[in-house]
PDB file of N, CA and C in Angstrom:
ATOM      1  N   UNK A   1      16.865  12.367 -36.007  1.00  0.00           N
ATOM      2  CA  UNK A   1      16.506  13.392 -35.050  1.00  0.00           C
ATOM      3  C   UNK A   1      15.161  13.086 -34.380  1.00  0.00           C
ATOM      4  N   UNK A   2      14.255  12.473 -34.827  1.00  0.00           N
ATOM      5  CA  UNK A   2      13.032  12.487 -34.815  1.00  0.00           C
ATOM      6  C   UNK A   2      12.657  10.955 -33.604  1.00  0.00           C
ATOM      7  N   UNK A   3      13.333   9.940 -34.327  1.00  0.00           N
ATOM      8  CA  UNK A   3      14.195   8.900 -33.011  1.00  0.00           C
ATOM      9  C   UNK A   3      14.489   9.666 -31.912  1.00  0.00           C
ATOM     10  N   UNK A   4      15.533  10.408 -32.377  1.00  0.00           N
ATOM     11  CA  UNK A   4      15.942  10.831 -30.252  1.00  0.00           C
ATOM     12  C   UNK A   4      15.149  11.568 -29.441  1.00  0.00           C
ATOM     13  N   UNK A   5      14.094  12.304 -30.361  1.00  0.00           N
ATOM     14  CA  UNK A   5      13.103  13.041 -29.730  1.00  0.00           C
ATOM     15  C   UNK A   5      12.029  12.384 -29.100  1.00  0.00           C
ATOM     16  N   UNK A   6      12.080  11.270 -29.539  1.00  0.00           N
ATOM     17  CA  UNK A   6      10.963   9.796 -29.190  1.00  0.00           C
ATOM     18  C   UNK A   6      11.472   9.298 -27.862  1.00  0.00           C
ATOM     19  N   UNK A   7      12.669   8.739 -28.131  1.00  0.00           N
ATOM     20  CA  UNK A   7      13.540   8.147 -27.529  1.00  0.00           C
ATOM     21  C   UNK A   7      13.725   8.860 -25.847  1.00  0.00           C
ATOM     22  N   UNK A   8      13.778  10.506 -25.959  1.00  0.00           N
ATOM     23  CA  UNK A   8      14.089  11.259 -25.029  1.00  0.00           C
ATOM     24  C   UNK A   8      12.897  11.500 -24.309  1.00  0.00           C
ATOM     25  N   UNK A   9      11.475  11.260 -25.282  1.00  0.00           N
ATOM     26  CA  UNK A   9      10.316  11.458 -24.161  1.00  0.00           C
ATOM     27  C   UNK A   9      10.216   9.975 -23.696  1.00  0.00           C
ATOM     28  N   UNK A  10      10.154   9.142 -23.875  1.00  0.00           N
ATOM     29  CA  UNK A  10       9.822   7.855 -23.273  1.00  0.00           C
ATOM     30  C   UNK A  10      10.570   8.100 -22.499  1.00  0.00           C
ATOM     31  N   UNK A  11      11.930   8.553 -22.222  1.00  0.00           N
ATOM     32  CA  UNK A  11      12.891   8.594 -20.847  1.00  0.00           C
ATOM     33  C   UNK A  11      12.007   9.455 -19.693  1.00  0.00           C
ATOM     34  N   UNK A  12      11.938  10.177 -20.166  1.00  0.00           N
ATOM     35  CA  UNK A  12      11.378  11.527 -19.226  1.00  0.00           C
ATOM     36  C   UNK A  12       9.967  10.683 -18.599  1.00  0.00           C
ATOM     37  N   UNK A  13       9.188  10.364 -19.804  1.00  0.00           N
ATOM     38  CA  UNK A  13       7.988   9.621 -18.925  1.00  0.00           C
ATOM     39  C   UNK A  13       8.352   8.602 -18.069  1.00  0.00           C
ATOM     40  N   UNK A  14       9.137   7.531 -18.331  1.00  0.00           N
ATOM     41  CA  UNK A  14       9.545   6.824 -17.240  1.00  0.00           C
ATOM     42  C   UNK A  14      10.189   7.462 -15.974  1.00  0.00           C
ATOM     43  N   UNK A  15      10.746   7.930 -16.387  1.00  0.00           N
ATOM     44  CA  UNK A  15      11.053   8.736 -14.891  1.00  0.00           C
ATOM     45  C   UNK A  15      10.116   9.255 -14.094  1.00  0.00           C
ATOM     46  N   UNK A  16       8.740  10.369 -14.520  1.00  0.00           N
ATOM     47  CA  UNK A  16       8.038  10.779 -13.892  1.00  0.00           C
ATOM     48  C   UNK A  16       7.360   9.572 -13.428  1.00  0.00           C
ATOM     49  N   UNK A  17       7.199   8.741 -14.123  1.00  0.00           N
ATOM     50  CA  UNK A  17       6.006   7.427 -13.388  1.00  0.00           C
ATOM     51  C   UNK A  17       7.359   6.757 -12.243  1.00  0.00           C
ATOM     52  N   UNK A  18       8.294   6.908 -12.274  1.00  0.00           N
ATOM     53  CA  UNK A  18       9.153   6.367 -11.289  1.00  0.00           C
ATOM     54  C   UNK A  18       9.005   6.852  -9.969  1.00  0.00           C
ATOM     55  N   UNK A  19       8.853   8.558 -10.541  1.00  0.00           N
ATOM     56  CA  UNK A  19       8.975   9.538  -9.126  1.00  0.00           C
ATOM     57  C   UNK A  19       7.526   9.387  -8.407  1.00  0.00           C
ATOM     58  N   UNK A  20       6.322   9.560  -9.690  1.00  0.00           N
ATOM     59  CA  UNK A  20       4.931   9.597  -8.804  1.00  0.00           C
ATOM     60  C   UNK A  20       4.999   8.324  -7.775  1.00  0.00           C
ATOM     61  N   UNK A  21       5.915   6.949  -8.433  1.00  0.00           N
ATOM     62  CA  UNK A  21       5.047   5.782  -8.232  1.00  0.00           C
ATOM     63  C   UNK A  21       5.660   5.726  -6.615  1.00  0.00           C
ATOM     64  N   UNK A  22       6.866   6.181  -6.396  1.00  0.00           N
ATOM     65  CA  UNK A  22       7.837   5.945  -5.676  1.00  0.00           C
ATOM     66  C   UNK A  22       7.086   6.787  -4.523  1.00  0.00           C
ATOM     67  N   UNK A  23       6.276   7.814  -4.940  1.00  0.00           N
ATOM     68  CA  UNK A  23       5.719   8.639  -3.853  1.00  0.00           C
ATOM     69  C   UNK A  23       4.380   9.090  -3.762  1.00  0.00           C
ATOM     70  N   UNK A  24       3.497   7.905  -4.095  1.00  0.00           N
ATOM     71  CA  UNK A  24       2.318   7.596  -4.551  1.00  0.00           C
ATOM     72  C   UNK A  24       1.460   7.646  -3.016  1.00  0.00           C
ATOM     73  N   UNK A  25       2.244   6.565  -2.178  1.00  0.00           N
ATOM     74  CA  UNK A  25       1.487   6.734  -1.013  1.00  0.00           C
ATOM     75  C   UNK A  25       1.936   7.968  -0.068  1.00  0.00           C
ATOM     76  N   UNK A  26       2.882   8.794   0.038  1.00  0.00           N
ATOM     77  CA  UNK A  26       2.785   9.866   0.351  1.00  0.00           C
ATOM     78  C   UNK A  26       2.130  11.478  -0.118  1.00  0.00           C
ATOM     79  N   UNK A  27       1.073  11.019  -1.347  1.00  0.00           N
ATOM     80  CA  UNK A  27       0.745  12.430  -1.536  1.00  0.00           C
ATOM     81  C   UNK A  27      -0.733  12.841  -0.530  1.00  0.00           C
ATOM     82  N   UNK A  28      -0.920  12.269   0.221  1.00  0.00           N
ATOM     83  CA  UNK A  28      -2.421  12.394   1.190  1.00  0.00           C
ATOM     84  C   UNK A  28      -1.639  12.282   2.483  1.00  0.00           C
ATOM     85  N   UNK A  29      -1.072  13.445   2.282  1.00  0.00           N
ATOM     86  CA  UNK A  29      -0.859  14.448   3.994  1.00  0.00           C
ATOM     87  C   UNK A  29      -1.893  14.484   4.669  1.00  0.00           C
ATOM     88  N   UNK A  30      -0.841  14.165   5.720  1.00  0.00           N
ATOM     89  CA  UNK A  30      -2.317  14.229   7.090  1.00  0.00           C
ATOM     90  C   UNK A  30      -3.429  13.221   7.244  1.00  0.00           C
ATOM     91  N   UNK A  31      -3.341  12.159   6.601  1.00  0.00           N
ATOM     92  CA  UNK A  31      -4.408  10.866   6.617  1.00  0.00           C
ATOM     93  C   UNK A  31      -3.398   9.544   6.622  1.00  0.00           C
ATOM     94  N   UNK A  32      -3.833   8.915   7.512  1.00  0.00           N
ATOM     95  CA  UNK A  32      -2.947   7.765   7.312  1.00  0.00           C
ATOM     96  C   UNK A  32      -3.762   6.736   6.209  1.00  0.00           C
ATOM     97  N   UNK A  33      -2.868   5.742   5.511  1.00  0.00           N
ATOM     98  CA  UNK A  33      -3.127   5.197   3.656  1.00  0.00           C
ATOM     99  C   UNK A  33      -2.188   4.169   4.507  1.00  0.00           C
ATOM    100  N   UNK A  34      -3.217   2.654   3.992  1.00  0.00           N
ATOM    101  CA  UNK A  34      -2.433   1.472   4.106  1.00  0.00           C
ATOM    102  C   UNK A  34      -2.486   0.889   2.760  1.00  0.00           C
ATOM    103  N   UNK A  35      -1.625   0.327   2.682  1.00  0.00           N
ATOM    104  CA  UNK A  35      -1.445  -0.470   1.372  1.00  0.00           C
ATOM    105  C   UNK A  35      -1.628  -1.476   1.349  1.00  0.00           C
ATOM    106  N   UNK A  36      -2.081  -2.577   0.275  1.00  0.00           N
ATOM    107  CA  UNK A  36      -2.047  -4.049   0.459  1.00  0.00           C
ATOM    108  C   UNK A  36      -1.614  -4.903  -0.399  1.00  0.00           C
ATOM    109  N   UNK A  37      -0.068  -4.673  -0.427  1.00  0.00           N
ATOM    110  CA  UNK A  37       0.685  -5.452  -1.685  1.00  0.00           C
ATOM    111  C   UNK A  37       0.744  -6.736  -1.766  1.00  0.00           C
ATOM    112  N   UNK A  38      -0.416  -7.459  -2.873  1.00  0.00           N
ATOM    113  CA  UNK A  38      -0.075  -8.803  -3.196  1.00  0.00           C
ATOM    114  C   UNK A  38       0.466  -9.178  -4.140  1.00  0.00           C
ATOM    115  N   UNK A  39       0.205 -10.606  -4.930  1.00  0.00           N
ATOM    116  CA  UNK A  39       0.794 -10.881  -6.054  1.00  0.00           C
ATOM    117  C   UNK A  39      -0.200 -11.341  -6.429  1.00  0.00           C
ATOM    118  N   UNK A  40      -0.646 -11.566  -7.326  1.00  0.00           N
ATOM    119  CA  UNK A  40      -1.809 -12.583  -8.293  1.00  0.00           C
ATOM    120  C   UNK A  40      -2.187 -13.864  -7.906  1.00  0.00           C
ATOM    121  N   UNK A  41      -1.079 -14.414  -8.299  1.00  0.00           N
ATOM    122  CA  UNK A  41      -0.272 -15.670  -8.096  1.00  0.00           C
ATOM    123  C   UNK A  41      -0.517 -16.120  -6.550  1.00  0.00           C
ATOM    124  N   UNK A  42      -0.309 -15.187  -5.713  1.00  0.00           N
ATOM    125  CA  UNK A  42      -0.281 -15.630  -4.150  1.00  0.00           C
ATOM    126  C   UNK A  42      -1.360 -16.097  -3.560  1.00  0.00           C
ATOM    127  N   UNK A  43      -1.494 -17.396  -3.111  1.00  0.00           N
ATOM    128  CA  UNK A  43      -2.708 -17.958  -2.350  1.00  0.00           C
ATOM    129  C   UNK A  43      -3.147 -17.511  -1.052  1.00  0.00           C
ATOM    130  N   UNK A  44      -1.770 -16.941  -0.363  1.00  0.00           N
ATOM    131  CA  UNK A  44      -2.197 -16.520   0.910  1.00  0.00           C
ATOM    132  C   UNK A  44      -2.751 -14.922   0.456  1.00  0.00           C
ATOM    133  N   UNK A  45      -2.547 -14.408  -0.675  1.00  0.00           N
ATOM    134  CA  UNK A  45      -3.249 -12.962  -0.917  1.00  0.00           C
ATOM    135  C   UNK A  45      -4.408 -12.955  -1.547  1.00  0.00           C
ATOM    136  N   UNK A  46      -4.755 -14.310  -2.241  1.00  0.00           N
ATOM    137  CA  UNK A  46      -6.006 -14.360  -2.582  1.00  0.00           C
ATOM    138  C   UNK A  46      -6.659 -14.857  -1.206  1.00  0.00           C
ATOM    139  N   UNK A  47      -6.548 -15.431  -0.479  1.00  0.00           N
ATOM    140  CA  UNK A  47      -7.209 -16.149   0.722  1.00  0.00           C
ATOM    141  C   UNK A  47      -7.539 -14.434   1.631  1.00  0.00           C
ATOM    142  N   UNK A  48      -6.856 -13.584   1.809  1.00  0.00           N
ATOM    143  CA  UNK A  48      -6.949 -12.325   2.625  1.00  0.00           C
ATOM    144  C   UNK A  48      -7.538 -11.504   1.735  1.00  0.00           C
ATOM    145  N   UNK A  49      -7.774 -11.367   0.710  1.00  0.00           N
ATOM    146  CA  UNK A  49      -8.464 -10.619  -0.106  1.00  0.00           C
ATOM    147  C   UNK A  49      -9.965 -10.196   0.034  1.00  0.00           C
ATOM    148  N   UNK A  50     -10.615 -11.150   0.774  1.00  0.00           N
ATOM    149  CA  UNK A  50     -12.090 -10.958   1.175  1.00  0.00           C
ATOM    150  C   UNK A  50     -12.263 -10.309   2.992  1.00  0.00           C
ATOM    151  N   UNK A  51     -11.234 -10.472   3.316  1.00  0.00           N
ATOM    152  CA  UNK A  51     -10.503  -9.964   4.779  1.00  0.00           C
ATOM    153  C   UNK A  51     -10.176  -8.700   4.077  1.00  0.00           C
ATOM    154  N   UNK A  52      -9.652  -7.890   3.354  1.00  0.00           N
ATOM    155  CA  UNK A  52      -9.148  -6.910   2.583  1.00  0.00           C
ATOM    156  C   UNK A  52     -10.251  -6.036   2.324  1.00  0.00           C
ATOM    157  N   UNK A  53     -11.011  -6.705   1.356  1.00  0.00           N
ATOM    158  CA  UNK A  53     -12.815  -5.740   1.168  1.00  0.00           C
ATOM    159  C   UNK A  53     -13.526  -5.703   2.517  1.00  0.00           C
ATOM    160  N   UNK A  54     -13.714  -6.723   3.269  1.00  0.00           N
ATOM    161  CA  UNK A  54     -14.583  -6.620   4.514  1.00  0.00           C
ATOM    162  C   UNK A  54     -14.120  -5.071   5.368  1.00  0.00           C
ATOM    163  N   UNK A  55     -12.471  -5.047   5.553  1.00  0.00           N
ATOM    164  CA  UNK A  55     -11.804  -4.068   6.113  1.00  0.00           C
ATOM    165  C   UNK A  55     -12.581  -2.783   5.416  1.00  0.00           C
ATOM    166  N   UNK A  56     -12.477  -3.003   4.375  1.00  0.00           N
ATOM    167  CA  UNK A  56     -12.429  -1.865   3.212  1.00  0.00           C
ATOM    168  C   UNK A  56     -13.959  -0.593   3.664  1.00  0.00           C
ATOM    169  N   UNK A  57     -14.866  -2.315   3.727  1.00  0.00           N
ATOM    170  CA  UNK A  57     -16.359  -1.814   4.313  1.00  0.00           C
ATOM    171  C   UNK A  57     -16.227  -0.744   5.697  1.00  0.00           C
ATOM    172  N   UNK A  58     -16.006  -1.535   6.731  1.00  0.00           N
ATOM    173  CA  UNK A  58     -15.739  -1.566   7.960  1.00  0.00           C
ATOM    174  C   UNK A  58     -14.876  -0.081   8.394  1.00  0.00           C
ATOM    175  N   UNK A  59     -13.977   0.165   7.790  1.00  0.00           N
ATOM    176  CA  UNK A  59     -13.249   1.579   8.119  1.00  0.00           C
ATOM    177  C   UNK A  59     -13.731   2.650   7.282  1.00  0.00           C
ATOM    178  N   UNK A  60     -14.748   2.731   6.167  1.00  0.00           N
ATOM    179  CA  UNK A  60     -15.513   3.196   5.234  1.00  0.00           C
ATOM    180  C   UNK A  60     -15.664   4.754   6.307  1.00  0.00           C
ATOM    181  N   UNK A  61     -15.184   6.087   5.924  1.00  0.00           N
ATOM    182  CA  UNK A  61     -15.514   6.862   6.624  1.00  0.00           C
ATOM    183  C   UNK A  61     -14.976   7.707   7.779  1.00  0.00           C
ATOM    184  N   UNK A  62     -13.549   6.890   8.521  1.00  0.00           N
ATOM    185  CA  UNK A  62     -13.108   6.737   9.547  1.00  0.00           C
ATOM    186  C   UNK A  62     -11.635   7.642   9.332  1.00  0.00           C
ATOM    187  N   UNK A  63     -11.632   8.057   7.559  1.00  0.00           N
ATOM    188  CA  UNK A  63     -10.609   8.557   7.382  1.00  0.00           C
ATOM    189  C   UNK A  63      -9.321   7.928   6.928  1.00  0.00           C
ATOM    190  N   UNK A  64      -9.137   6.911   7.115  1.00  0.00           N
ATOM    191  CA  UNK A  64      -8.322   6.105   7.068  1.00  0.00           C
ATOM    192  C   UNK A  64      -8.555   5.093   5.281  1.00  0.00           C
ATOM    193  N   UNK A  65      -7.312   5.435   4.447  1.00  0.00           N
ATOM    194  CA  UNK A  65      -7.677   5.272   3.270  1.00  0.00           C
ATOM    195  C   UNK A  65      -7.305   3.881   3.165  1.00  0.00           C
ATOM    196  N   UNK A  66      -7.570   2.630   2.734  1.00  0.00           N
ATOM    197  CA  UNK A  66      -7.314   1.384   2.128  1.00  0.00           C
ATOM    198  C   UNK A  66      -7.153   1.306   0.572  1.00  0.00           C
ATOM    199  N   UNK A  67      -5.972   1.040   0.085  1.00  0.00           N
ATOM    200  CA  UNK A  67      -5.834   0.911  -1.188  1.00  0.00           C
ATOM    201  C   UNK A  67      -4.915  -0.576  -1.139  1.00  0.00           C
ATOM    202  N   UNK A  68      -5.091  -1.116  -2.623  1.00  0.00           N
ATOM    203  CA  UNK A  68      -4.083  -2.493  -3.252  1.00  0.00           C
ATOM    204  C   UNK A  68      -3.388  -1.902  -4.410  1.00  0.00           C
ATOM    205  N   UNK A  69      -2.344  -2.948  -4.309  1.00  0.00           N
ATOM    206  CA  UNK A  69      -1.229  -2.690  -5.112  1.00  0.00           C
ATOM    207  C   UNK A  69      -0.882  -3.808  -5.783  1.00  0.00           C
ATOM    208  N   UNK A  70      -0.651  -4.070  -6.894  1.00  0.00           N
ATOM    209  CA  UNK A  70      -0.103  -5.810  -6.973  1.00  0.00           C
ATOM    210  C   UNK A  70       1.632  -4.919  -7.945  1.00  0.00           C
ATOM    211  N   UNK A  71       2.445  -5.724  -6.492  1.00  0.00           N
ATOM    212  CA  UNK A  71       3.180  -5.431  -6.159  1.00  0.00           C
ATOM    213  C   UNK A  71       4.187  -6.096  -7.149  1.00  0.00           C
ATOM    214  N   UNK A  72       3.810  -6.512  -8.057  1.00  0.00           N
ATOM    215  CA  UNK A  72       4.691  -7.548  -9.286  1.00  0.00           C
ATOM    216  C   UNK A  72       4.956  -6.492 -10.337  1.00  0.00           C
ATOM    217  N   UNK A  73       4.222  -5.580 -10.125  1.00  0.00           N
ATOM    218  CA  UNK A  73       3.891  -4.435 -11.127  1.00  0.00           C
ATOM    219  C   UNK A  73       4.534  -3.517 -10.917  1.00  0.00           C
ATOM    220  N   UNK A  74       4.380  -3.299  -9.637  1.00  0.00           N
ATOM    221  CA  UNK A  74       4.935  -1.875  -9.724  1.00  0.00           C
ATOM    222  C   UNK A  74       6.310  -1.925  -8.321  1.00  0.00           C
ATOM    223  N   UNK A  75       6.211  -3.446  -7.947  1.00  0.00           N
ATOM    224  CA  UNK A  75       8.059  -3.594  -7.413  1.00  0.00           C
ATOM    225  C   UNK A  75       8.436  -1.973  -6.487  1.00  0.00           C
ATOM    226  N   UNK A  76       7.356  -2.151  -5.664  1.00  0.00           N
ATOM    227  CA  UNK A  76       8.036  -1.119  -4.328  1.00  0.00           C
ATOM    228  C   UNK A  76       8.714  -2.207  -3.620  1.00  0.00           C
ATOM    229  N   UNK A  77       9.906  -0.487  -3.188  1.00  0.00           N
ATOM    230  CA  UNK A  77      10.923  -0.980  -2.028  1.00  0.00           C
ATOM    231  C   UNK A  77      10.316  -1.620  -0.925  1.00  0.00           C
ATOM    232  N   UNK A  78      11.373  -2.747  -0.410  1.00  0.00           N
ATOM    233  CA  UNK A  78      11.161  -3.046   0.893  1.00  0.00           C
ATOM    234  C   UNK A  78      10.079  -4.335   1.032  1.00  0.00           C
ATOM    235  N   UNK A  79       8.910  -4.425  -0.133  1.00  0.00           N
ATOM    236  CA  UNK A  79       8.121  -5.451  -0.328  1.00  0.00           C
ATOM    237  C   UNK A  79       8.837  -6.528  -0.584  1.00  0.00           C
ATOM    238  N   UNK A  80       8.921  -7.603   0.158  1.00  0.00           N
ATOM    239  CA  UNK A  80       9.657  -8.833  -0.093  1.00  0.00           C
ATOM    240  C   UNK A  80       9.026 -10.308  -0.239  1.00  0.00           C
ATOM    241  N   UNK A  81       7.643  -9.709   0.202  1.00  0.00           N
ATOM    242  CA  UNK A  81       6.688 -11.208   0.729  1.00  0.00           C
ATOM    243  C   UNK A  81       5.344 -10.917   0.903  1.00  0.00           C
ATOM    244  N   UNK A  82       4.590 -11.426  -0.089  1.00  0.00           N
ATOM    245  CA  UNK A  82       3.245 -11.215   0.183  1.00  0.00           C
ATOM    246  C   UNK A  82       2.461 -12.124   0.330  1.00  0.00           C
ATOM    247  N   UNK A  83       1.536 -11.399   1.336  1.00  0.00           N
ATOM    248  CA  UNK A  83       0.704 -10.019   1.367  1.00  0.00           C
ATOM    249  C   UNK A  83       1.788  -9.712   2.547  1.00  0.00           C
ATOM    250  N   UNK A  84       2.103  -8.072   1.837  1.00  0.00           N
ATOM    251  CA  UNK A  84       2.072  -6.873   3.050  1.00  0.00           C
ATOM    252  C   UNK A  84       1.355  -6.080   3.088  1.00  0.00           C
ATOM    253  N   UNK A  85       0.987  -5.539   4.477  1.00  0.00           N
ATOM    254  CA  UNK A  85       0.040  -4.338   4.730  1.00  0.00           C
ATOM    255  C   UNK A  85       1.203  -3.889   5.007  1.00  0.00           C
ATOM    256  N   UNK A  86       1.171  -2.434   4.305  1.00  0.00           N
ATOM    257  CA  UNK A  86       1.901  -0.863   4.836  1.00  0.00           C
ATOM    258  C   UNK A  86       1.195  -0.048   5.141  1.00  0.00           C
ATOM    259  N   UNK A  87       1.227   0.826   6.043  1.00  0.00           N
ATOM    260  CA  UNK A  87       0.449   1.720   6.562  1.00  0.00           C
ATOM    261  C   UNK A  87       1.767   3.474   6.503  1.00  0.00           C
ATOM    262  N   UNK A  88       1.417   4.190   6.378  1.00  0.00           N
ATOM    263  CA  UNK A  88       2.223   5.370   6.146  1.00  0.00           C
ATOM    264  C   UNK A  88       1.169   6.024   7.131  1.00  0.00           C
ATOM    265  N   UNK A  89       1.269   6.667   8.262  1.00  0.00           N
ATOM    266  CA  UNK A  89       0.779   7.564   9.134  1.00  0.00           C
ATOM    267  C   UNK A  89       0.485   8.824   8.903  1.00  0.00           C
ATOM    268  N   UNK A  90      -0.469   9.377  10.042  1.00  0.00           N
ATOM    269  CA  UNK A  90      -0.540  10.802   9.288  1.00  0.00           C
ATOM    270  C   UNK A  90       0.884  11.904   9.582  1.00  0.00           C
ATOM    271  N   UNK A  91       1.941  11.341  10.360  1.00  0.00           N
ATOM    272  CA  UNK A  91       3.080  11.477  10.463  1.00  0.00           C
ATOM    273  C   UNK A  91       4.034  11.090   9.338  1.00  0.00           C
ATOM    274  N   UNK A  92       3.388  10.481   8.732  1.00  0.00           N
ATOM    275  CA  UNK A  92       4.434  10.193   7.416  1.00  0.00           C
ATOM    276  C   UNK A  92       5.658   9.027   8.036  1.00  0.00           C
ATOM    277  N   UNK A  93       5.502   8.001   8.959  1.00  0.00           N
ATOM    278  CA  UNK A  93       5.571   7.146   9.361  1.00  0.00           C
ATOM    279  C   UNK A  93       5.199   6.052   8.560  1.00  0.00           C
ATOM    280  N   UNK A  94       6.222   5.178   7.992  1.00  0.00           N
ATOM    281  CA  UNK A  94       6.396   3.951   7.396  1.00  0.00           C
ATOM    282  C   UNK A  94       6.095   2.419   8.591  1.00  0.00           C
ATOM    283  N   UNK A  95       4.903   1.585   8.657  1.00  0.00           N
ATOM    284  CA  UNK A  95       5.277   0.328   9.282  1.00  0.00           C
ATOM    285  C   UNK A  95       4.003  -0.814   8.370  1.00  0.00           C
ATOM    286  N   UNK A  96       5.059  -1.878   8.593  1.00  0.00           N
ATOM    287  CA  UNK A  96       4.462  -2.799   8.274  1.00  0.00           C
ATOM    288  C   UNK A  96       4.066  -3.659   8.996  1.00  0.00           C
ATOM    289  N   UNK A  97       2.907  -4.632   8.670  1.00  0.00           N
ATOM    290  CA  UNK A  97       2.146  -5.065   9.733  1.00  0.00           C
ATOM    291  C   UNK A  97       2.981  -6.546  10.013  1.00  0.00           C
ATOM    292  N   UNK A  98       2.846  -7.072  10.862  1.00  0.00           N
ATOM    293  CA  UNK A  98       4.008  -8.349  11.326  1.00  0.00           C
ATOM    294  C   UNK A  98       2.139  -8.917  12.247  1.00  0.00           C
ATOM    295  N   UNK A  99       2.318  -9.700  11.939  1.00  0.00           N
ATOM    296  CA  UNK A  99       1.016 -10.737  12.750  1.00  0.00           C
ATOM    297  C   UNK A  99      -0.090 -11.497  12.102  1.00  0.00           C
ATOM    298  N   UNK A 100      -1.017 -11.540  12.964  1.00  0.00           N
ATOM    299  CA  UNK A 100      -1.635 -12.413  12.027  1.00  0.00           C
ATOM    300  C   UNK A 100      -3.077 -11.563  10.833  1.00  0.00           C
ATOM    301  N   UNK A 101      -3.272 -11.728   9.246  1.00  0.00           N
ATOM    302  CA  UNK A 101      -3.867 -11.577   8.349  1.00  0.00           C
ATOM    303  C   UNK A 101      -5.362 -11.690   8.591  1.00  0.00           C
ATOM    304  N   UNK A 102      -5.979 -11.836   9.951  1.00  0.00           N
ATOM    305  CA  UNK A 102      -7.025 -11.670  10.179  1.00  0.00           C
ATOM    306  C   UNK A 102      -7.978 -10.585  10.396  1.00  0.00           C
ATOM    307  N   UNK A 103      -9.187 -10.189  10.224  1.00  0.00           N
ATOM    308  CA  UNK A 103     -10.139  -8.659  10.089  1.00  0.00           C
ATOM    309  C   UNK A 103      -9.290  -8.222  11.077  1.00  0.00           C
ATOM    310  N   UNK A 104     -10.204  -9.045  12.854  1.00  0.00           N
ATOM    311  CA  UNK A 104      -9.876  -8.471  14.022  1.00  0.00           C
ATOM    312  C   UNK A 104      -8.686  -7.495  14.097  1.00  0.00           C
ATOM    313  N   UNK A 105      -7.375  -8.399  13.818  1.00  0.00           N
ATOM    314  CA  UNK A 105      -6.222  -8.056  14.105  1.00  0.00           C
ATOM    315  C   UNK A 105      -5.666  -6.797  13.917  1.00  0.00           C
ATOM    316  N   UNK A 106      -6.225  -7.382  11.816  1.00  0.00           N
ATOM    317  CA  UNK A 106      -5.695  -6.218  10.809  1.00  0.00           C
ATOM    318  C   UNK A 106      -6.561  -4.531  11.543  1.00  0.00           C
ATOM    319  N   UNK A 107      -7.684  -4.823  11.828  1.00  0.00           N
ATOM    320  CA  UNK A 107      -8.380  -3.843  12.111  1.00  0.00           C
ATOM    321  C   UNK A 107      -7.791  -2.863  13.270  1.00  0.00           C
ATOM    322  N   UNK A 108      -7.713  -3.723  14.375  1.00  0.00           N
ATOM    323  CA  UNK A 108      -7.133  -3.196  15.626  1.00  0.00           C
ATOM    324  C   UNK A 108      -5.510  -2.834  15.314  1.00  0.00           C
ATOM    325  N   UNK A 109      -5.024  -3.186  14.341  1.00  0.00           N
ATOM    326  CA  UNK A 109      -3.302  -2.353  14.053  1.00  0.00           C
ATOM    327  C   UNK A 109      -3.708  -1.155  13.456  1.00  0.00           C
ATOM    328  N   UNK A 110      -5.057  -0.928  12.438  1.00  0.00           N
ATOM    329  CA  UNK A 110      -5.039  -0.001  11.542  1.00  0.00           C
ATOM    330  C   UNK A 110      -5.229   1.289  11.972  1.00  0.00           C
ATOM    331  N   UNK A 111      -6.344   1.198  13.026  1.00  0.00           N
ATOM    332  CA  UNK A 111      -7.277   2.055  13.487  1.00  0.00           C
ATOM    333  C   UNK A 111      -6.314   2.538  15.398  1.00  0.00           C
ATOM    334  N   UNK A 112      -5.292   2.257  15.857  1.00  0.00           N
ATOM    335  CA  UNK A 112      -4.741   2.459  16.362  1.00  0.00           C
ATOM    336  C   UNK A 112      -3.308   3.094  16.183  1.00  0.00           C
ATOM    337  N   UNK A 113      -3.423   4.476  17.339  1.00  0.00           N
ATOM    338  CA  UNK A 113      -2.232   4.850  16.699  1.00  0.00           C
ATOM    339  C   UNK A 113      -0.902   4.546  16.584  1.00  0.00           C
ATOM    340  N   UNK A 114       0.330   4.769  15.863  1.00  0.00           N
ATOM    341  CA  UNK A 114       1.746   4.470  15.579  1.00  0.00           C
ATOM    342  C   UNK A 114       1.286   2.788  15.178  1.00  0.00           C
ATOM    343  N   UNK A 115       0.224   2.302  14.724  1.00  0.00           N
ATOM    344  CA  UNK A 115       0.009   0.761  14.428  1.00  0.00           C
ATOM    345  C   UNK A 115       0.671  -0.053  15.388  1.00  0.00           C
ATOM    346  N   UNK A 116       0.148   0.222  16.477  1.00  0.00           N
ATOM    347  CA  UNK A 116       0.192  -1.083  17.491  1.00  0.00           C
ATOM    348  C   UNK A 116      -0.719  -2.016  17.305  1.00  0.00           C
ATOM    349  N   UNK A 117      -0.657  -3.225  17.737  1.00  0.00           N
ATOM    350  CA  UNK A 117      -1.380  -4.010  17.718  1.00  0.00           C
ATOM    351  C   UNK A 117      -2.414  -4.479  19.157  1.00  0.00           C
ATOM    352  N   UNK A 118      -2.134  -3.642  19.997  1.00  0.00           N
ATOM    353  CA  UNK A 118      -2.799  -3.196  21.346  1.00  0.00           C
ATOM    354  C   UNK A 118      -3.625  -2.318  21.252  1.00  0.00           C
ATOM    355  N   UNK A 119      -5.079  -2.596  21.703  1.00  0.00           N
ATOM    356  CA  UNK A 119      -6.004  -1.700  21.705  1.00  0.00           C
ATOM    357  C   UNK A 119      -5.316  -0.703  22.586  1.00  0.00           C
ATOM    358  N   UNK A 120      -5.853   0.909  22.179  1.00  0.00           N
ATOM    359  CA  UNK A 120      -5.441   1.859  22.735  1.00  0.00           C
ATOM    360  C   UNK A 120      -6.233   2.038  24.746  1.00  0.00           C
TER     361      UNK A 120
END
């Protein structure tokens, strides 16, 4: 008895860490949250990683939240290749960034709205 009672909370906890994790970047309504899923392992995510903190500095304030993820871990949908930047809008708008891993770039998709890559 004492097994299944074990057994039945480890279920339940996995699940809740499934549901938070699954909807982790949607709990900050109304602020747009980019993500920056790498892998450890990845050279091109260690190489953007100092491009990553510089950003980090740089939008400091602006509202706009920057967080990492190492994405080996915690295997969100849709991540197929890293580094991705995701950005979730204050619309609750899903996009990922397609171009090039540089401040400039990354900066001017972040800080513009629906993440264009065209200054506004």
């Amino acid at each position: 008895m004492l097994n299944e009672i074990f057994i039945a909370g480890i279920i339940v906890a996995v699940i809740i860490f499934m549901i938070l994790r699954r909807n982790s970047e949607n709990m900050i309504n109304g602020t747009r949250v980019a993500t920056f899923y790498y892998a450890p392992w990845c050279g091109y995510c260690k190489d953007m990683t100092p491009e990553w903190e510089k950003m980090k500095v740089a939008l400091k304030g602006t509202g706009i939240i920057l967080r990492e993820e190492d994405a080996t871990i915690t295997r969100p949908p849709g991540i197929t290749a890293y580094p991705t930047i995701r950005v979730i809008d204050e619309n609750g708008h899903t996009r990922d960034h397609i171009g090039a891993m540089n401040f400039d770039d990354l900066r001017r998709w972040l800080v513009t709205p629906g993440g264009s890559t065209q200054l506004p």
